[in-house]
Protein backbone atom coordinates (compact mmCIF):
# COMPACT_ATOMS: atom_id res chain seq x y z
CA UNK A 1 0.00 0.00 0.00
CA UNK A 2 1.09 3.50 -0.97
CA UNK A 3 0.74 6.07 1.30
CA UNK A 4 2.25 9.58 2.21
CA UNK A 5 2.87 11.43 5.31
CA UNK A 6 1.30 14.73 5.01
CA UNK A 7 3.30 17.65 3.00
CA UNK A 8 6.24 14.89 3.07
CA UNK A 9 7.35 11.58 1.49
CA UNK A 10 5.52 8.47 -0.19
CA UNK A 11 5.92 5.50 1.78
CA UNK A 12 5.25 1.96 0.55
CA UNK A 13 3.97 -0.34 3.11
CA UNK A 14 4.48 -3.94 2.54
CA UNK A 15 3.51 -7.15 4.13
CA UNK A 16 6.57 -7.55 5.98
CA UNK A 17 5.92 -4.08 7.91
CA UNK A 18 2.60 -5.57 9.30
CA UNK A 19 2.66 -5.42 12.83
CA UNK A 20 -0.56 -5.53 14.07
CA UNK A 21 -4.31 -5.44 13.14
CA UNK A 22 -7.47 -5.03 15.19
CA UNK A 23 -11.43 -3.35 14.91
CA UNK A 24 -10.09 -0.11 13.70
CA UNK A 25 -7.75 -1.30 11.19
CA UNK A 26 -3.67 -1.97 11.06
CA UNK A 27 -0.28 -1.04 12.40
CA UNK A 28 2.46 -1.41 10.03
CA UNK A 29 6.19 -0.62 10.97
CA UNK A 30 9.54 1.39 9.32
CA UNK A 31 12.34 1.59 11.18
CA UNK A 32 11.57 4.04 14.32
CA UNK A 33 8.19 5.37 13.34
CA UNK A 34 4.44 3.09 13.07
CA UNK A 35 1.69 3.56 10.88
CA UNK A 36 -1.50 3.32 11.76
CA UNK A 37 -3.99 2.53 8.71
CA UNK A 38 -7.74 2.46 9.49
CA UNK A 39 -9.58 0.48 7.64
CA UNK A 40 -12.35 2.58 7.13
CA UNK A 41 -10.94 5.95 6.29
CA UNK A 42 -14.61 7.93 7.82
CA UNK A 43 -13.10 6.96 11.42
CA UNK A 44 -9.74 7.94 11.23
CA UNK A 45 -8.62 10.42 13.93
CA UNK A 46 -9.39 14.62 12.71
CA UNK A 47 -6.35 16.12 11.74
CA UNK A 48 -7.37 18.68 14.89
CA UNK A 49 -6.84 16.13 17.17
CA UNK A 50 -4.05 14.80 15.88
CA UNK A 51 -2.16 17.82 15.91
CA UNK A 52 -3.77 18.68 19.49
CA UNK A 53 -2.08 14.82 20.58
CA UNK A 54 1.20 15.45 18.85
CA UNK A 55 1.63 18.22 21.33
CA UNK A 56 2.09 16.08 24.35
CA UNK A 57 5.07 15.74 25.99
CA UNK A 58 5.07 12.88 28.27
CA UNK A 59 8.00 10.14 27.82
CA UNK A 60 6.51 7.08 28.10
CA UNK A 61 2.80 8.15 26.51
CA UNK A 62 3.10 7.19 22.62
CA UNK A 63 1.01 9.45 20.52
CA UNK A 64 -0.25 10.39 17.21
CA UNK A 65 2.52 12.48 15.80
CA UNK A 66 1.81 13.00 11.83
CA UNK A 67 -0.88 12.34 9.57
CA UNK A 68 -0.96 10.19 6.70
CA UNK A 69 -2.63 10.52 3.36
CA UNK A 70 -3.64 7.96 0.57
CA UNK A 71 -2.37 9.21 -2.63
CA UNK A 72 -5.38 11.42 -3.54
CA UNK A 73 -4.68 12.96 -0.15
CA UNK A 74 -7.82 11.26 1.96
CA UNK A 75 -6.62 11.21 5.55
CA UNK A 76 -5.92 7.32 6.56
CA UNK A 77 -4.30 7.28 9.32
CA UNK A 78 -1.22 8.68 11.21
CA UNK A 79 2.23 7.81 12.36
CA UNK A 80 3.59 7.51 16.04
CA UNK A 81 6.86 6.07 17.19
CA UNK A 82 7.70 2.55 17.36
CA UNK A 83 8.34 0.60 20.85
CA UNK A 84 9.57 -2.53 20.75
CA UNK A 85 8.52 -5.01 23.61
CA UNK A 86 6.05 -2.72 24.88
CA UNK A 87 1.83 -3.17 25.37
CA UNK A 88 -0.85 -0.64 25.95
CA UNK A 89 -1.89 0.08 29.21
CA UNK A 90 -5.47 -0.67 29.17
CA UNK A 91 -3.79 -4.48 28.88
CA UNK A 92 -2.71 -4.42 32.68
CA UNK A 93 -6.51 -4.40 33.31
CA UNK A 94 -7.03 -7.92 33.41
CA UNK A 95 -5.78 -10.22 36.36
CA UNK A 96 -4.80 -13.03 33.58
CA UNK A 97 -2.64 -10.55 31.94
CA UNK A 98 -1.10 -9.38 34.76
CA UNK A 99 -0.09 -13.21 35.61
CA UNK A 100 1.31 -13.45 32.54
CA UNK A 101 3.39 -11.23 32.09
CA UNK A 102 4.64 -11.11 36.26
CA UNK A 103 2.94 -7.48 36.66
CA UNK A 104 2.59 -7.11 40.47
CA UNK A 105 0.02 -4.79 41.82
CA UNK A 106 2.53 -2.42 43.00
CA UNK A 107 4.01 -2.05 39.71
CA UNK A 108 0.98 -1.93 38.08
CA UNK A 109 -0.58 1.06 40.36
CA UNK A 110 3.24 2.89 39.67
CA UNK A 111 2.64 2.83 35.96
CA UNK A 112 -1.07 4.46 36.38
CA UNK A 113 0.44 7.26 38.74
CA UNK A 114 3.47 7.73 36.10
């Protein structure tokens, strides 16, 4: 899939930079920075609120940072940076996770207050 950071450069995204998928659509990775693709292009993110996100500067909160454009310029997404080895918070929810993973109670309530 061809796509284009806003005002910047095309980007090809290729099977082998699939990350991740899920109900909104897919996460596809170059180097440092993700992609997120929706798969219906009426729910991506407003560029407003993008650009209101991109703002924030809090080290260990990943956000939206540019948007991305299809090649007739139709908003489809927008890039963040890349962790490695990392999960989303609202995944320390569940006890079963938690186990998992060896998440203690303390540790979890430290990452909430952080």
């Amino acid at each position: 899939m061809r796509v284009r950071v806003r005002g910047q450069r095309a980007v090809t995204l290729t099977k082998a930079d699939f990350k991740a998928s899920g109900g909104e659509g897919s996460v596809y990775v170059q180097g440092a920075t993700a992609y997120k693709i929706f798969a219906d292009p009426s729910r991506v993110t407003s560029e407003a609120k993008i650009e209101e996100l991109s703002t924030l500067a809090i080290p260990n909160v990943v956000r939206p940072r540019e948007v991305v454009v299809d090649m007739h310029d139709t908003p489809v997404g927008y890039t963040m940076q890349y962790v490695d080895d990392a999960f989303p918070l609202c995944k320390t929810f569940p006890p079963g996770f938690r186990n998992r993973v060896g998440l203690s109670p303390e540790r979890v309530a430290s990452l909430f207050r952080d």
